[in-house]
Protein backbone atom coordinates (compact mmCIF):
# COMPACT_ATOMS: atom_id res chain seq x y z
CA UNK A 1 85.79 -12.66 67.75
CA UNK A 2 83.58 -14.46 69.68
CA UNK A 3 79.51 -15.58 69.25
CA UNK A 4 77.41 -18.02 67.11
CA UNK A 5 77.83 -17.34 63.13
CA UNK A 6 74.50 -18.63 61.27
CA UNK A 7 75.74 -18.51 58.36
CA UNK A 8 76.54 -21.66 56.36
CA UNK A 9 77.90 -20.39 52.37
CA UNK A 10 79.26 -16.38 51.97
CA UNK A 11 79.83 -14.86 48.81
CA UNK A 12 82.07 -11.43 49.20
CA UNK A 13 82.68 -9.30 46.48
CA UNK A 14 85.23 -6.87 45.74
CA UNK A 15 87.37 -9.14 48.18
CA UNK A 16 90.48 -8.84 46.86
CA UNK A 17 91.63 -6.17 49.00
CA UNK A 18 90.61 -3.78 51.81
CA UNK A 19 87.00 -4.16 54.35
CA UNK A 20 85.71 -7.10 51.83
CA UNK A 21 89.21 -9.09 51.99
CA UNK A 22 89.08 -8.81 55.80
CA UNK A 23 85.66 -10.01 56.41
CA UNK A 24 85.82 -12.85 53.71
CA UNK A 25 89.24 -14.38 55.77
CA UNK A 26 87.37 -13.64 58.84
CA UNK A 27 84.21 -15.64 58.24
CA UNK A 28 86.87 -18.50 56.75
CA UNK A 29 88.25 -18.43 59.43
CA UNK A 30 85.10 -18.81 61.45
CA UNK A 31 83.93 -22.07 59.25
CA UNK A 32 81.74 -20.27 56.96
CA UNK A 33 82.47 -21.88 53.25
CA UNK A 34 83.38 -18.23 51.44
CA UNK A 35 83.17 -17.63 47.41
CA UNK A 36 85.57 -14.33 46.50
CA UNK A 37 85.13 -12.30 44.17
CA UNK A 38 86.86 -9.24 42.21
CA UNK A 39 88.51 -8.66 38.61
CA UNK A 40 91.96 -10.02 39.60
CA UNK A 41 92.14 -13.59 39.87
CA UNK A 42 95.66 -13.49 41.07
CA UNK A 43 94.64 -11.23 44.33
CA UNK A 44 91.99 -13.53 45.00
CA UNK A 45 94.56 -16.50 44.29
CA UNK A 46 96.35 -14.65 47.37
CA UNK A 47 93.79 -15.44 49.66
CA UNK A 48 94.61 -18.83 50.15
CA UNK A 49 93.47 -22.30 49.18
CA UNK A 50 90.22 -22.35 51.75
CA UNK A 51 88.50 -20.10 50.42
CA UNK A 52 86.27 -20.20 46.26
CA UNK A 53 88.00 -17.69 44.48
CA UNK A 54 84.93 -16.43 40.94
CA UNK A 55 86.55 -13.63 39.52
CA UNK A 56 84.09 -11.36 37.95
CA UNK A 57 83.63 -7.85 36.91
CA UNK A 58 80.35 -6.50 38.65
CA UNK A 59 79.40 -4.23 35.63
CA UNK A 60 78.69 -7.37 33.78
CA UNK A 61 74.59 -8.46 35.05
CA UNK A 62 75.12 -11.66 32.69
CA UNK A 63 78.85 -12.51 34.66
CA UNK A 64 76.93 -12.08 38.42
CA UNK A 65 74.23 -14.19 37.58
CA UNK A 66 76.96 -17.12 36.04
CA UNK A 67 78.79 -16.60 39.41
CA UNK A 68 76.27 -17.26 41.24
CA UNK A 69 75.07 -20.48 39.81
CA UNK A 70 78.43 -21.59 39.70
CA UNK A 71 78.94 -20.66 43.59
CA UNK A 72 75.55 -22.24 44.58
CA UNK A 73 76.75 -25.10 42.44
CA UNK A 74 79.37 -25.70 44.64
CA UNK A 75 78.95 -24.60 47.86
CA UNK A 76 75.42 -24.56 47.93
CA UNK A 77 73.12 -21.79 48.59
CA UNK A 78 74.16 -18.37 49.42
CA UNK A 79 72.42 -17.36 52.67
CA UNK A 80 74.94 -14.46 53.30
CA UNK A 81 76.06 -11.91 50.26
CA UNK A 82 78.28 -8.89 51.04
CA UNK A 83 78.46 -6.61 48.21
CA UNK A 84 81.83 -4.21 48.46
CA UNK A 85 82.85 -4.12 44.84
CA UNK A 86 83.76 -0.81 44.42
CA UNK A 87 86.25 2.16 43.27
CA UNK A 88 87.04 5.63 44.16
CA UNK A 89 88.94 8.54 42.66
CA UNK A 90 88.91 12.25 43.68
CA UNK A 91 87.44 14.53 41.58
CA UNK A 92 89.14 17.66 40.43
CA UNK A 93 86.30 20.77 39.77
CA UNK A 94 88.29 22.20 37.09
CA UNK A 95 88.88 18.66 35.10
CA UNK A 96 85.25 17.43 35.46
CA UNK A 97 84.99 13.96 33.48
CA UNK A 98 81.49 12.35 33.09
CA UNK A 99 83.35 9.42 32.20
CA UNK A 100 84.68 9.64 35.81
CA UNK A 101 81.38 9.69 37.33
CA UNK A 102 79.63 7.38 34.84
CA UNK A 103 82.38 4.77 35.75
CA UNK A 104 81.59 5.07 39.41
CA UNK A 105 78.17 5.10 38.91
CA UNK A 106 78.49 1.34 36.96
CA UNK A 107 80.99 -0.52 39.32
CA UNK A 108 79.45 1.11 42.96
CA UNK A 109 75.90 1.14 42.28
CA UNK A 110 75.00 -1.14 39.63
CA UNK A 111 77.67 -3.47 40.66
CA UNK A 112 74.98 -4.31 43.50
CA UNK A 113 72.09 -3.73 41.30
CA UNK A 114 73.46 -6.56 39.47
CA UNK A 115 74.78 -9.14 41.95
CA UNK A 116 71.31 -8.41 43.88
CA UNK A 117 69.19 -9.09 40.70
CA UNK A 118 71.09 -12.31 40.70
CA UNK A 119 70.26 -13.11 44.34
CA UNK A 120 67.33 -11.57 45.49
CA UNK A 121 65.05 -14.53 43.50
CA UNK A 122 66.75 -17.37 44.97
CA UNK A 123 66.90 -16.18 48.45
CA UNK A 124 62.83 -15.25 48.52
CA UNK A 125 61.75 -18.62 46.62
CA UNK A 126 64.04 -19.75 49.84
CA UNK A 127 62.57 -17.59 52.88
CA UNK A 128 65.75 -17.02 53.65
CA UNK A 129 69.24 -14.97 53.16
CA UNK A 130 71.09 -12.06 54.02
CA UNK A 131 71.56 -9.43 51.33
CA UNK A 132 74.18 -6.31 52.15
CA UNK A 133 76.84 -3.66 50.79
CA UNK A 134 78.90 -1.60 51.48
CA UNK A 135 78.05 2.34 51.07
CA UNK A 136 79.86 5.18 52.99
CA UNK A 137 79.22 7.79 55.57
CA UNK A 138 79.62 9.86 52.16
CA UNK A 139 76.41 8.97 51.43
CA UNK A 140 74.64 11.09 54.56
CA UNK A 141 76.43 14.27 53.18
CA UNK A 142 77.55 16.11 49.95
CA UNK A 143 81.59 16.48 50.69
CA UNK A 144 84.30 17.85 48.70
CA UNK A 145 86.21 16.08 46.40
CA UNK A 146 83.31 12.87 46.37
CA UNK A 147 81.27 14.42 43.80
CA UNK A 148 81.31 11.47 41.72
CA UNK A 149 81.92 8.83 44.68
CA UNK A 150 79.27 10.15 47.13
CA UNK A 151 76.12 9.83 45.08
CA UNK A 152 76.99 6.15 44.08
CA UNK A 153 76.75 5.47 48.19
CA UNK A 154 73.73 7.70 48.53
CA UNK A 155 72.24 5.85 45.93
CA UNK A 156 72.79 2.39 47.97
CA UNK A 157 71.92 3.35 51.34
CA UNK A 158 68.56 4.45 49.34
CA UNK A 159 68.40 1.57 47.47
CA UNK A 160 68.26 -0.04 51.01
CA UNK A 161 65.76 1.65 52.35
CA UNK A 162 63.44 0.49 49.31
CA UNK A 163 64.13 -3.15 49.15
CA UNK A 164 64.29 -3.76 52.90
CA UNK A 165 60.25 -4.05 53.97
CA UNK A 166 59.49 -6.02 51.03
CA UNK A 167 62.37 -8.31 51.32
CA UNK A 168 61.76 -8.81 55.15
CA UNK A 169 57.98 -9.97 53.83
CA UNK A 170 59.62 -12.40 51.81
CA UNK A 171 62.48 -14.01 55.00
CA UNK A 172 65.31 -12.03 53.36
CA UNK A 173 67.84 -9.44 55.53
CA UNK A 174 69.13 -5.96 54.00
CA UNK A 175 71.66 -4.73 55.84
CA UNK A 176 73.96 -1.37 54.78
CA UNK A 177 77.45 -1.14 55.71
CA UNK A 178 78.58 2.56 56.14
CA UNK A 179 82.09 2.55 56.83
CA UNK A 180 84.13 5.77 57.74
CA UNK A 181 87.45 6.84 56.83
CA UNK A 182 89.65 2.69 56.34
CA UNK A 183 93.04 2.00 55.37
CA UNK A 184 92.74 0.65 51.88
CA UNK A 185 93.97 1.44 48.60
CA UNK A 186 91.31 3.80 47.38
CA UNK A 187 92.07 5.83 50.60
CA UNK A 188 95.70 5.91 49.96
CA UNK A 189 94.78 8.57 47.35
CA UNK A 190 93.23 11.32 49.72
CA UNK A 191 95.90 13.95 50.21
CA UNK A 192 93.74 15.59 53.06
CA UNK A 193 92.76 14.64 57.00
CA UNK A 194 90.93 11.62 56.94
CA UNK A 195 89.49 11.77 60.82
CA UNK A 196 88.84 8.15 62.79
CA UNK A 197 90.99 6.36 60.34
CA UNK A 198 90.18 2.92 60.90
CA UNK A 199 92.63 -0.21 59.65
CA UNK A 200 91.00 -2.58 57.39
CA UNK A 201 90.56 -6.01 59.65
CA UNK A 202 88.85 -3.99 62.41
CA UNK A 203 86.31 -2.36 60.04
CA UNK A 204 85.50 -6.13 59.22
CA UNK A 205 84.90 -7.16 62.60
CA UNK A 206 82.24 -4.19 63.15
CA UNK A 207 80.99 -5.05 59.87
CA UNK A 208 80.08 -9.08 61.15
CA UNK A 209 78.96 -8.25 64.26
CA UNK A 210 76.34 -6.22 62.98
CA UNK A 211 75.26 -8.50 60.32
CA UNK A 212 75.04 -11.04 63.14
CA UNK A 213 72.86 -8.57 65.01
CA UNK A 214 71.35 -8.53 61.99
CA UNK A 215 70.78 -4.78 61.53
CA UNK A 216 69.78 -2.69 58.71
CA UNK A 217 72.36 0.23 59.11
CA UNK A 218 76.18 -0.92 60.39
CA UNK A 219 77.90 2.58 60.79
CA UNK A 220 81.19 3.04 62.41
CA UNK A 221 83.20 4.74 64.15
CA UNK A 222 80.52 5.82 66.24
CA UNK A 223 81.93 9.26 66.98
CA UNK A 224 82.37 10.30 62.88
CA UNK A 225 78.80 9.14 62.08
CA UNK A 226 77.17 11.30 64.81
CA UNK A 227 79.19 14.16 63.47
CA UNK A 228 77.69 13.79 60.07
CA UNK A 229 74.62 12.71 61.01
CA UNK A 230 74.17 15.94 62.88
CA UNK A 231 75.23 17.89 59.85
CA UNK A 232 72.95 16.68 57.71
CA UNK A 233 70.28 18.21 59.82
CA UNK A 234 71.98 21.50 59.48
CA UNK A 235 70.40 24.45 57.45
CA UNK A 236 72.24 24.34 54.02
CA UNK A 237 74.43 28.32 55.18
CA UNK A 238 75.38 26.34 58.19
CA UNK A 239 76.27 23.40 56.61
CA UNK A 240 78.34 24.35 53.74
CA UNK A 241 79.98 27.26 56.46
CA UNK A 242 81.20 24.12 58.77
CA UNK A 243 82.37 22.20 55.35
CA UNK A 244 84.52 25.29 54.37
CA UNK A 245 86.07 25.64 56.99
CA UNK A 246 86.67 22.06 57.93
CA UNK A 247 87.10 20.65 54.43
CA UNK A 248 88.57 23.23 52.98
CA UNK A 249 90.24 25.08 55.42
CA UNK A 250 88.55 28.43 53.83
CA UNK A 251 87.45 31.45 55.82
């Protein structure tokens, strides 16, 4: 990977495994000083002795903002955060759980909400720093079996779109990362088609060149986001025809 990185301190959550371990050993590699963080110490132990392993559950607003001081502490300031906590299970329409969806709802969304609120007022009284996450292509469209998944990424590529003119007033980047279909272990679980399956380390590499191009909406493969993209401008009988029989392999 070639280019200039202006970055100086990273802090990656849910890095453990999957897109967020790739792109933390990829900007250590790269000479950025990277903090790590997930719930298992021993996977971020794993990672190697270069790079600041915090372990920390997201759900916990009082743990993000301790992590945070204590990264800053030693590393100094955080001008680049990328947000990819995060977990997925299928849901089954005849075993709905709200516990399921509430779960979700706590570790995807407010996981940010909370490592943001910790952020966001350092970076401003800075100028300066690079906020971003990691939503989904499941947050354009409604899709089978993402019920409780899909909403959490809606929710953050919304939450985007209201935080990023005010935070560009105030010197701070939002970027969204909307992967597709990647080889992790939450993806292990689909038992259906996943189209443009990508492997972990080059979803990464998309992910830092566009938060060194510093845009607001990194969304690959290029091919699967047009797709969706386009049906989300569908009338809803077209729409949910095409996700029938595509999805579901009905009619």
């Amino acid at each position: 990977m070639a280019g200039p990185i202006a970055w100086k301190t990273a802090w990656i959550t849910g890095a453990s495994t999957g897109i967020g371990r790739e792109i933390a050993l990829q900007l250590a590699a790269r000479g950025v000083k990277v903090a790590v963080s997930a719930r298992s110490a021993e996977k971020l132990a794993a990672l190697g002795p270069g790079l600041m392993a915090v372990p920390l559950d997201v759900t916990d607003a009082a743990a993000c903002q301790a992590a945070v001081d204590k990264i800053e502490a030693q590393l100094g300031p955080i001008d680049l955060a990328v947000l990819g906590a995060g977990t997925y299970t299928p849901v089954a329409i005849d075993r709905l759980d709200p516990g399921q969806f509430s779960h979700m709802m706590d570790t995807n969304y407010m996981g940010v909400v909370n490592c943001i609120a910790a952020l966001a007022p350092r970076m401003m009284a800075r100028g300066q720093g690079h906020l971003s996450w990691i939503a989904s292509v499941a947050g354009y469209v409604g899709l089978p079996k993402a019920a409780a998944y899909g909403p959490t990424k809606a929710a953050l590529i919304n939450l985007g779109e209201c935080l990023y003119p005010e935070m560009k007033l105030k010197g701070v980047k939002v970027s969204v990362i909307n992967p597709g279909f990647v080889e992790t272990p939450l993806t292990a679980q689909n038992d259906f088609e996943m189209p443009f399956l990508m492997k972990a380390d080059e979803a990464a590499r998309r992910s830092i060149a566009g938060l060194a191009s510093g845009r607001f909406e990194i969304a690959y493969p290029r091919r699967f986001v047009a797709i969706l993209k386009t049906l989300r401008a569908l009338p809803y009988p077209l729409f949910f025809r095409i996700i029938a029989r595509s999805v579901l392999k009905a009619g």
